[in-house]
N, C-alpha and C. Protein backbone atom coordinates (compact mmCIF):
# COMPACT_ATOMS: atom_id res chain seq x y z
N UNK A 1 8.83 -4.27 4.43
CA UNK A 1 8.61 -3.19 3.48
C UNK A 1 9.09 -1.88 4.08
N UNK A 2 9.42 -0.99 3.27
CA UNK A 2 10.35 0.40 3.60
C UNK A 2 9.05 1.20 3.85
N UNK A 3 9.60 2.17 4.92
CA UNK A 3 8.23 2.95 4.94
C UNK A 3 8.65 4.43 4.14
N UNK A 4 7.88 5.04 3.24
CA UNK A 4 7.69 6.15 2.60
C UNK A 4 8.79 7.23 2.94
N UNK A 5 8.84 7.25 4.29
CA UNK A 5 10.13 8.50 4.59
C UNK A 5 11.45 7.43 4.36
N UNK A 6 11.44 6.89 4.47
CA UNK A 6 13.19 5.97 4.41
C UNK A 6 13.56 5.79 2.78
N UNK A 7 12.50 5.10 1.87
CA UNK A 7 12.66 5.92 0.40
C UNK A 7 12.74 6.92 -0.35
N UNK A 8 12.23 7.77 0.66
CA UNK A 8 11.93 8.99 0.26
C UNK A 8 14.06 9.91 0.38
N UNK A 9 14.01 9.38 1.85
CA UNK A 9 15.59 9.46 1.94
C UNK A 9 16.76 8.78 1.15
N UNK A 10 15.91 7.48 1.47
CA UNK A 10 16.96 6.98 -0.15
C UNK A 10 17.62 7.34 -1.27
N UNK A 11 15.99 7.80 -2.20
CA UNK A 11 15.89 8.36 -3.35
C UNK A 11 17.11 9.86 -3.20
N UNK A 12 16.69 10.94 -2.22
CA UNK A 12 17.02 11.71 -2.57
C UNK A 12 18.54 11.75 -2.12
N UNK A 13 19.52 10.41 -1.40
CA UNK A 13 20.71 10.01 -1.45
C UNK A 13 21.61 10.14 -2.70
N UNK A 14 20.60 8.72 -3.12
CA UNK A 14 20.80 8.48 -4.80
C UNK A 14 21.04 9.82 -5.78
N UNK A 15 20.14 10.58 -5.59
CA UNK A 15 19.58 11.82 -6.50
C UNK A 15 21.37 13.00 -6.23
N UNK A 16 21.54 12.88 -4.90
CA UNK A 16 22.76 13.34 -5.07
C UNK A 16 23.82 12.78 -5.43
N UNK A 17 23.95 11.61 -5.31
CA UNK A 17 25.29 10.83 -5.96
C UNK A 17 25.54 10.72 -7.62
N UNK A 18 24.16 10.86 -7.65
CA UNK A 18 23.74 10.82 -9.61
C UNK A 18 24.91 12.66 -9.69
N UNK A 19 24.31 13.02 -9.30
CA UNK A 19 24.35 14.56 -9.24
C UNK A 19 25.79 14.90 -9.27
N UNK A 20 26.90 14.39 -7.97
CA UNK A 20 28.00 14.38 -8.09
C UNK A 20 29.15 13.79 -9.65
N UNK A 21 28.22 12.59 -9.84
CA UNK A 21 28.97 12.07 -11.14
C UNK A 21 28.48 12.75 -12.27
N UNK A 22 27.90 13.46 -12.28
CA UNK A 22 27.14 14.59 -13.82
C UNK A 22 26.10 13.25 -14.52
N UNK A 23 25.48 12.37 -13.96
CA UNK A 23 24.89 11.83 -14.36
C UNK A 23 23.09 12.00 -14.62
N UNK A 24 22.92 13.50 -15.34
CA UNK A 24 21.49 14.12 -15.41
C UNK A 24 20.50 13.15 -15.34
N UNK A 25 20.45 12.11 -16.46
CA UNK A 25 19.15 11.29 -17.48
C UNK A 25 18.93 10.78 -15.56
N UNK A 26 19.88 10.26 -14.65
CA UNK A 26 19.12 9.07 -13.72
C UNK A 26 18.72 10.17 -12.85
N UNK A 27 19.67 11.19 -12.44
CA UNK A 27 18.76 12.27 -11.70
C UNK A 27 17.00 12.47 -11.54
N UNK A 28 17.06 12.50 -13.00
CA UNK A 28 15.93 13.07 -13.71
C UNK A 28 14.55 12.44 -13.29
N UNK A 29 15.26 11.05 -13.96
CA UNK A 29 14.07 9.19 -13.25
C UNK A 29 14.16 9.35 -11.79
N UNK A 30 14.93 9.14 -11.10
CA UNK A 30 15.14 10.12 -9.61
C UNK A 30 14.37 11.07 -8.76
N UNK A 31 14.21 11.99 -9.47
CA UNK A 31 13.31 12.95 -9.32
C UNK A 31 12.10 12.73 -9.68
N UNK A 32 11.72 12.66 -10.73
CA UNK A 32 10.44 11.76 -10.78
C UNK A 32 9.99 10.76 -9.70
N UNK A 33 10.27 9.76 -9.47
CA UNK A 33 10.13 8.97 -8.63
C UNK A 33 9.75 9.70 -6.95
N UNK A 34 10.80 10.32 -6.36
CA UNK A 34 11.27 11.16 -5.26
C UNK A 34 9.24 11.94 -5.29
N UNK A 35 9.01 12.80 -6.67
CA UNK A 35 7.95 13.55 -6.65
C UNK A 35 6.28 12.82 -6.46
N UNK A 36 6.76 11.66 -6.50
CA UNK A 36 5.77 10.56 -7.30
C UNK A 36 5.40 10.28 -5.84
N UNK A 37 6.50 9.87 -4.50
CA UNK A 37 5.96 9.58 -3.42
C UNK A 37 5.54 10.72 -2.22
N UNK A 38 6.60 11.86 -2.98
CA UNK A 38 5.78 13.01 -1.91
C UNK A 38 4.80 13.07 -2.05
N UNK A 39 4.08 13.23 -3.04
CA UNK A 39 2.73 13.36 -3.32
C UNK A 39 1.79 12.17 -2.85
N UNK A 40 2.15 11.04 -3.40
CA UNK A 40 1.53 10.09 -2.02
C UNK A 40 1.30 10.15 -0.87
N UNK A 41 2.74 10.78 -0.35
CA UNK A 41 2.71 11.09 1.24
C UNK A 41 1.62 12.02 1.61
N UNK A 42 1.73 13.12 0.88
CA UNK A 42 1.36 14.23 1.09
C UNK A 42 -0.46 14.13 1.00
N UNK A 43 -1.20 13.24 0.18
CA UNK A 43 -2.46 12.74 -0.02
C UNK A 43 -2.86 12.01 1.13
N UNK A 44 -1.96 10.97 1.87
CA UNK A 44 -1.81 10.55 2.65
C UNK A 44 -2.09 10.96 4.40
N UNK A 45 -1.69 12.27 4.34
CA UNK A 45 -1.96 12.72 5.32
C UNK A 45 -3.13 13.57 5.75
């Protein structure tokens, strides 16, 4: 299993590649997601 910072890096990989192709809508799910585990993290600690 991935630990929280390595998805967290993932996501916000992804979030720029969306970004480069003008592809907003997956950004968007992207970002969501990305916000969904900081906040985990962030409860977490």
């Amino acid at each position: 299993m991935k630990s929280v910072n390595e998805e967290i890096a993932m996501l916000r990989y992804q979030i720029q590649r969306y970004q480069a192709v003008k592809n907003g809508a997956k950004c968007q799910e992207l970002n969501a997601k990305l916000r969904v585990l900081t906040q985990k993290q962030e409860t977490a600690i």
